[in-house]
C-alpha atoms as a PDB file:
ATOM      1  CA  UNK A   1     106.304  69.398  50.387  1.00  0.00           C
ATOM      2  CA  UNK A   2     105.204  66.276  48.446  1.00  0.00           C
ATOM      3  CA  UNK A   3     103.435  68.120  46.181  1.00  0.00           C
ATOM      4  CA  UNK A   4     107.045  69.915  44.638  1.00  0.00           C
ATOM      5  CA  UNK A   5     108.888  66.496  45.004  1.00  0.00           C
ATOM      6  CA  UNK A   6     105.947  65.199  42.926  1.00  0.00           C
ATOM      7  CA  UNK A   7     106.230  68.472  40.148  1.00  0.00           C
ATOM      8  CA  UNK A   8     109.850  67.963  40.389  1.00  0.00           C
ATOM      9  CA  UNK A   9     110.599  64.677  39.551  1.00  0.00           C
ATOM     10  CA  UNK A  10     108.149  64.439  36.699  1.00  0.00           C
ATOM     11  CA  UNK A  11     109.550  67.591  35.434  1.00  0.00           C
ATOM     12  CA  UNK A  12     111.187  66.676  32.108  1.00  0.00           C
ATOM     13  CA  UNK A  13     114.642  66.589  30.988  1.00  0.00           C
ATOM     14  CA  UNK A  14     114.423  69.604  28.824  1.00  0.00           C
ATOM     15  CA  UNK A  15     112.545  71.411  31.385  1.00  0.00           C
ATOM     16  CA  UNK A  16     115.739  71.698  33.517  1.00  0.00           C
ATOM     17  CA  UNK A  17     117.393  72.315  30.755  1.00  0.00           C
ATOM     18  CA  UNK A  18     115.498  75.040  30.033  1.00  0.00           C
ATOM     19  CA  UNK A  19     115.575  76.321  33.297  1.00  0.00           C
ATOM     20  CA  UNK A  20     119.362  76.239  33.829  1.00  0.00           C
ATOM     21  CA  UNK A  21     119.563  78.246  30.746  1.00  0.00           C
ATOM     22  CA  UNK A  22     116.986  80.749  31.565  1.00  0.00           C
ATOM     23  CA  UNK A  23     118.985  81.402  35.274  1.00  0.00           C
ATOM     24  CA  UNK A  24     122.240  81.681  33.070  1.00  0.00           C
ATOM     25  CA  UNK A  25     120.709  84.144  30.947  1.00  0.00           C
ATOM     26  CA  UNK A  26     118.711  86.206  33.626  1.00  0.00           C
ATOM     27  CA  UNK A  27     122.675  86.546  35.341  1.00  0.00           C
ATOM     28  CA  UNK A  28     124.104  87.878  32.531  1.00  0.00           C
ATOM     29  CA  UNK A  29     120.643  90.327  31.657  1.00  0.00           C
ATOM     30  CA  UNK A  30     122.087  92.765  35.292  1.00  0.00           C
ATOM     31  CA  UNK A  31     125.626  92.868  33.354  1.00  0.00           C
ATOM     32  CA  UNK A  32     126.960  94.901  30.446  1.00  0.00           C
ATOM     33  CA  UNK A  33     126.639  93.355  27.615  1.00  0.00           C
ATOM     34  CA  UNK A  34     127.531  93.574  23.783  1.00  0.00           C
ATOM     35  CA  UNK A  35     124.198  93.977  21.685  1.00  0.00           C
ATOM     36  CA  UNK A  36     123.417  90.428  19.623  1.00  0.00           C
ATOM     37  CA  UNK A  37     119.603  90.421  18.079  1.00  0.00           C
ATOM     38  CA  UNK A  38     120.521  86.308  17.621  1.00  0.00           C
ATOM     39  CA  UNK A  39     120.727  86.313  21.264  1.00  0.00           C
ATOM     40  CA  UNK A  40     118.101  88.121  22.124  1.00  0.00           C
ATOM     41  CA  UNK A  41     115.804  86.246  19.905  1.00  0.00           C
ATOM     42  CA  UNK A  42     116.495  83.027  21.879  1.00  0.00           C
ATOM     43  CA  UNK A  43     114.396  83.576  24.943  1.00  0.00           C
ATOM     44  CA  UNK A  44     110.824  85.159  23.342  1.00  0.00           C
ATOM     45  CA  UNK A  45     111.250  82.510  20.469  1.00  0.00           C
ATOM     46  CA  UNK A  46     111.478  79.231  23.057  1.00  0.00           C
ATOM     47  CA  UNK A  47     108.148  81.047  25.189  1.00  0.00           C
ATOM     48  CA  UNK A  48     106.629  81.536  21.791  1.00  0.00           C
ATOM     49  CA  UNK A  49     107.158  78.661  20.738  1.00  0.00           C
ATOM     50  CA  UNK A  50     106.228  76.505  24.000  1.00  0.00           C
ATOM     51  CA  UNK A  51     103.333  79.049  24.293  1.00  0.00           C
ATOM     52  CA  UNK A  52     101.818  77.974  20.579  1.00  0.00           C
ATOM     53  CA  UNK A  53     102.853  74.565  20.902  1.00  0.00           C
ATOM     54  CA  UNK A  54     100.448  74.604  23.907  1.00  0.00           C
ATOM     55  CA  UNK A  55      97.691  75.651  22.338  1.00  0.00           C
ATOM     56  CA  UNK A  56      97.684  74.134  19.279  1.00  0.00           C
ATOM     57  CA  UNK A  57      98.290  70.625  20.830  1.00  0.00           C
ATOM     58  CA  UNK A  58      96.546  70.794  24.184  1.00  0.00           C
ATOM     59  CA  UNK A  59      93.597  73.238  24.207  1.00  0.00           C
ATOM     60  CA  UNK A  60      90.060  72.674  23.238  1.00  0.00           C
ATOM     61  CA  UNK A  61      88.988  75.682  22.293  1.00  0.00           C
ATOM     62  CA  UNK A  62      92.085  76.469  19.941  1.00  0.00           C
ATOM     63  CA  UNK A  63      90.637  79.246  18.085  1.00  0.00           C
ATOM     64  CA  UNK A  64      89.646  81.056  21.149  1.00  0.00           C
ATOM     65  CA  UNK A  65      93.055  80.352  22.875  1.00  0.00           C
ATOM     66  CA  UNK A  66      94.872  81.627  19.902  1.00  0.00           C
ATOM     67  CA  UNK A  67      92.878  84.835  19.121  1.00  0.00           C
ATOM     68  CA  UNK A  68      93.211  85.996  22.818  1.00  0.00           C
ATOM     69  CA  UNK A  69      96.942  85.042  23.038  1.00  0.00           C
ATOM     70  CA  UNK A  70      97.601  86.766  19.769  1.00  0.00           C
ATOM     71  CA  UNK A  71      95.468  90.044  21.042  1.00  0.00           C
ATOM     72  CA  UNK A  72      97.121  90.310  24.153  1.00  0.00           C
ATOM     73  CA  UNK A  73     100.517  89.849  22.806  1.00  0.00           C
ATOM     74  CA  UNK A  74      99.862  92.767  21.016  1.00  0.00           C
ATOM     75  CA  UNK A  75      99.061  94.587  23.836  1.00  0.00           C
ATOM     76  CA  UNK A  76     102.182  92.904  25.950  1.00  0.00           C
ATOM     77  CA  UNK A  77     104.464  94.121  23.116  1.00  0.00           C
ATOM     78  CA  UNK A  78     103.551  97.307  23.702  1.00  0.00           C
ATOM     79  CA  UNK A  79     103.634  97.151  27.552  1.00  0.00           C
ATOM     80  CA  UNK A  80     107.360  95.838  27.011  1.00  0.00           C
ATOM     81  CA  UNK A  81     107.908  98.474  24.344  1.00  0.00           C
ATOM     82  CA  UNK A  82     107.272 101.444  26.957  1.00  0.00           C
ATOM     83  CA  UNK A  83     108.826  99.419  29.748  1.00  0.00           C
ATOM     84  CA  UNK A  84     112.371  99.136  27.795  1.00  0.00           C
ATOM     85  CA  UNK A  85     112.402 102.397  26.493  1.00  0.00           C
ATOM     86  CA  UNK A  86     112.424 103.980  30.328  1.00  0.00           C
ATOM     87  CA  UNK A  87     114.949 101.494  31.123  1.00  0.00           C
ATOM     88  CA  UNK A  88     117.123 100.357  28.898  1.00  0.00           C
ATOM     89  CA  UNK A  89     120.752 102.035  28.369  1.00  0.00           C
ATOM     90  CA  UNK A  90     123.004 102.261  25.319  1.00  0.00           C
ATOM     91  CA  UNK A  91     126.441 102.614  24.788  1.00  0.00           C
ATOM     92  CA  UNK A  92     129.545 102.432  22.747  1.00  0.00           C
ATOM     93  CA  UNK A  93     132.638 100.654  23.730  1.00  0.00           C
ATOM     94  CA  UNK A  94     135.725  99.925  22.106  1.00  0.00           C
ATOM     95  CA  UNK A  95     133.178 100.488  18.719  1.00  0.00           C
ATOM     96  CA  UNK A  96     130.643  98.056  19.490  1.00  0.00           C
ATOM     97  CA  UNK A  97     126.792  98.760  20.310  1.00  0.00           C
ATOM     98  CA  UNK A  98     126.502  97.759  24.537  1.00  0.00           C
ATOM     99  CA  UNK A  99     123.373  97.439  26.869  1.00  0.00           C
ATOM    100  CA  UNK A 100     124.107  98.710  30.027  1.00  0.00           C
ATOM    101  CA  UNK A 101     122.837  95.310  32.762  1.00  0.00           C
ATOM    102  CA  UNK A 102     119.649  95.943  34.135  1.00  0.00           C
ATOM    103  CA  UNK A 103     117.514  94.435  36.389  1.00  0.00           C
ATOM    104  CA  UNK A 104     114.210  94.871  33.593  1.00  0.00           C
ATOM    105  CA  UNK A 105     114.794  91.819  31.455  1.00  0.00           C
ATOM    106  CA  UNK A 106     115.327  89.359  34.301  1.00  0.00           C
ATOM    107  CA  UNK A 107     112.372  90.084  36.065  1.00  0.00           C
ATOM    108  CA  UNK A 108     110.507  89.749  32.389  1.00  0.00           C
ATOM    109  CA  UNK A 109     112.180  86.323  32.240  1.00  0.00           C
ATOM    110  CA  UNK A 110     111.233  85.040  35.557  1.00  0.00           C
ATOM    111  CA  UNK A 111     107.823  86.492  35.191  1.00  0.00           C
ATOM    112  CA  UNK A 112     107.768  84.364  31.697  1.00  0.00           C
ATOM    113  CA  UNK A 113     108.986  81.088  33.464  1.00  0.00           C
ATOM    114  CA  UNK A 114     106.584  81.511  36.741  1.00  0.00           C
ATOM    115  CA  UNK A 115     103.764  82.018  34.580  1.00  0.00           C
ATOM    116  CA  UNK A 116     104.533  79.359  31.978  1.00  0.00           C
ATOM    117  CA  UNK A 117     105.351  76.584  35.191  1.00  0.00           C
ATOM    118  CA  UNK A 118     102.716  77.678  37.073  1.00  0.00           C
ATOM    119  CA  UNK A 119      99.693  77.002  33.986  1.00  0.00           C
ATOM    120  CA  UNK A 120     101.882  73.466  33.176  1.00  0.00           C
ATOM    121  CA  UNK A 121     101.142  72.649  37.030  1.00  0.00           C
ATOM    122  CA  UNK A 122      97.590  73.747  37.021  1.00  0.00           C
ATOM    123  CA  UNK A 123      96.948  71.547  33.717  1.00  0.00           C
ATOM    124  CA  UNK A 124      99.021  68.621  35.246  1.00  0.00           C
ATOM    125  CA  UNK A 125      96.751  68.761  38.424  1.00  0.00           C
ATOM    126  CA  UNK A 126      93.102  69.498  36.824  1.00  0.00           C
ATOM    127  CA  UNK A 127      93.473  68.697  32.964  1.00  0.00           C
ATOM    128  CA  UNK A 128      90.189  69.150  32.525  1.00  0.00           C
ATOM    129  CA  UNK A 129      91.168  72.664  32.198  1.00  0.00           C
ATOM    130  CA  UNK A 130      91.974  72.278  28.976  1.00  0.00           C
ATOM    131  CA  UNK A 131      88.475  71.875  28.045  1.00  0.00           C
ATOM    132  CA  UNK A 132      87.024  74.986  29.700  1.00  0.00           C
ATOM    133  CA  UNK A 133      86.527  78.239  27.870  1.00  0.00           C
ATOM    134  CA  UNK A 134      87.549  80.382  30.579  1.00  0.00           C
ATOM    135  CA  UNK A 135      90.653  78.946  31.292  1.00  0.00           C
ATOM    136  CA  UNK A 136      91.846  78.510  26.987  1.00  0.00           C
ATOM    137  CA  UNK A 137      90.904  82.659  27.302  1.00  0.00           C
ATOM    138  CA  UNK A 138      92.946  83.222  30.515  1.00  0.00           C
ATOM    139  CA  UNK A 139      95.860  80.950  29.147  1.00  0.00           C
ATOM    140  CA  UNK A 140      95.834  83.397  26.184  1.00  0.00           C
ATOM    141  CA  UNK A 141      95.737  86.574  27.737  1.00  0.00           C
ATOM    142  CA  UNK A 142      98.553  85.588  30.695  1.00  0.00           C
ATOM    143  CA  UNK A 143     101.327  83.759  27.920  1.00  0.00           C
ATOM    144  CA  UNK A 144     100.231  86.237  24.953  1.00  0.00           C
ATOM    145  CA  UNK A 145     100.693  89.446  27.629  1.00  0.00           C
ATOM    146  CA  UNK A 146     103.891  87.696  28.986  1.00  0.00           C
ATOM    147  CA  UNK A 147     105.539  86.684  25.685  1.00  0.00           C
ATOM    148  CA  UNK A 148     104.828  90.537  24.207  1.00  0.00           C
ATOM    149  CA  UNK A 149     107.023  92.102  27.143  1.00  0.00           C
ATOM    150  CA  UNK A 150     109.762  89.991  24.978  1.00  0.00           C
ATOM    151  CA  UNK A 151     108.730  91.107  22.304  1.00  0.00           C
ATOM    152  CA  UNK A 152     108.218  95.012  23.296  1.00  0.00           C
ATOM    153  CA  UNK A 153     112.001  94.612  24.739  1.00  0.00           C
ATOM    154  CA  UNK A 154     113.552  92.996  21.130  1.00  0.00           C
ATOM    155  CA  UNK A 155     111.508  96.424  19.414  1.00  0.00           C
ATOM    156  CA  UNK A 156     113.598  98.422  21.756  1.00  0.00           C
ATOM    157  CA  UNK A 157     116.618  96.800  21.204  1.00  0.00           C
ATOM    158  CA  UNK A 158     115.925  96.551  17.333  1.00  0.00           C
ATOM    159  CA  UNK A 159     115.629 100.033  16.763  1.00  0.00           C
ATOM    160  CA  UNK A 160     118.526 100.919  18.872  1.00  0.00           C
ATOM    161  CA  UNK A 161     120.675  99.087  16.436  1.00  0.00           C
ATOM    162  CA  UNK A 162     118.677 100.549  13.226  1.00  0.00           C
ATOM    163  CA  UNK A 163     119.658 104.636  14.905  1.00  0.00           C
ATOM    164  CA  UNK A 164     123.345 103.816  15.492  1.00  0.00           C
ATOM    165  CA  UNK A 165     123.983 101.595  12.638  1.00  0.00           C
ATOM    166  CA  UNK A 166     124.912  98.786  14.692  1.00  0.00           C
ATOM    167  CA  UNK A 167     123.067  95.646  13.960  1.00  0.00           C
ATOM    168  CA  UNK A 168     124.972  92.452  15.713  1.00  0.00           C
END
């Protein structure tokens, strides 16, 4: 119990802020919605960007970090790419491009924020991890794998719009 009292008041400002909008959006991912690539760019572009930002600034082994997040975003894109194409659910109404709500994009978001919290408190704890080899290569494979399902989803979503003309 100390220990989260401890991760949560040291979190930062724009951590909660982040958070509160990441449980807004994963609400509104189970309800119909209009489709909006500006919206949907949001989410993958803050994990992208705190996922970069992280290596670049924190890890020793940069090139390493960035070769194996890069890789395995590649391969997370595609992941995301198959999983969205089973799941997700077009539709027209009142002449605008909807996505049915599904459960699929929430679960990809909390996945996203576990993952991402769960590395900040490992590093926080034992920052010598920043220095190890193994853990630069495991930081890259878990946020580049994570941050492709994002990006697999926005492919989906993408070429929906480009088949039924509708680009929002």
């Amino acid at each position: 119990m100390n220990t989260i009292i401890t991760v949560a008041t040291h979190m930062p400002i724009y951590a909660w802020v982040i958070l509160g909008y990441m449980a807004l959006r994963c609400y509104k991912t189970t309800q119909d919605s209009e489709v909006s690539m500006l919206k949907a760019l949001i989410v993958p572009g803050v994990f992208t960007i705190l996922g970069l930002l992280s290596i670049f600034t924190e890890f020793k082994y940069l090139n390493v970090a960035l070769a194996s997040y890069v890789v395995f975003a590649v391969l997370g894109t595609f992941i995301g790419y198959q999983l969205y194409s089973r799941t997700a659910h077009f539709f027209y109404k009142d002449g605008k491009l909807m996505k049915q709500g599904s459960f699929v994009p929430m679960f990809v978001m909390i996945i996203n924020g576990v993952v991402k919290f769960a590395e900040k408190i490992m590093i926080g704890f034992h920052p010598v991890l920043l220095g190890q080899m193994h853990f630069n290569i495991f930081y890259g494979i878990v946020a580049g794998v994570t941050v492709g399902l994002f990006f697999g989803g926005l492919i989906n979503t993408y070429l929906s719009t480009k088949i039924t003309g509708k680009f929002a």
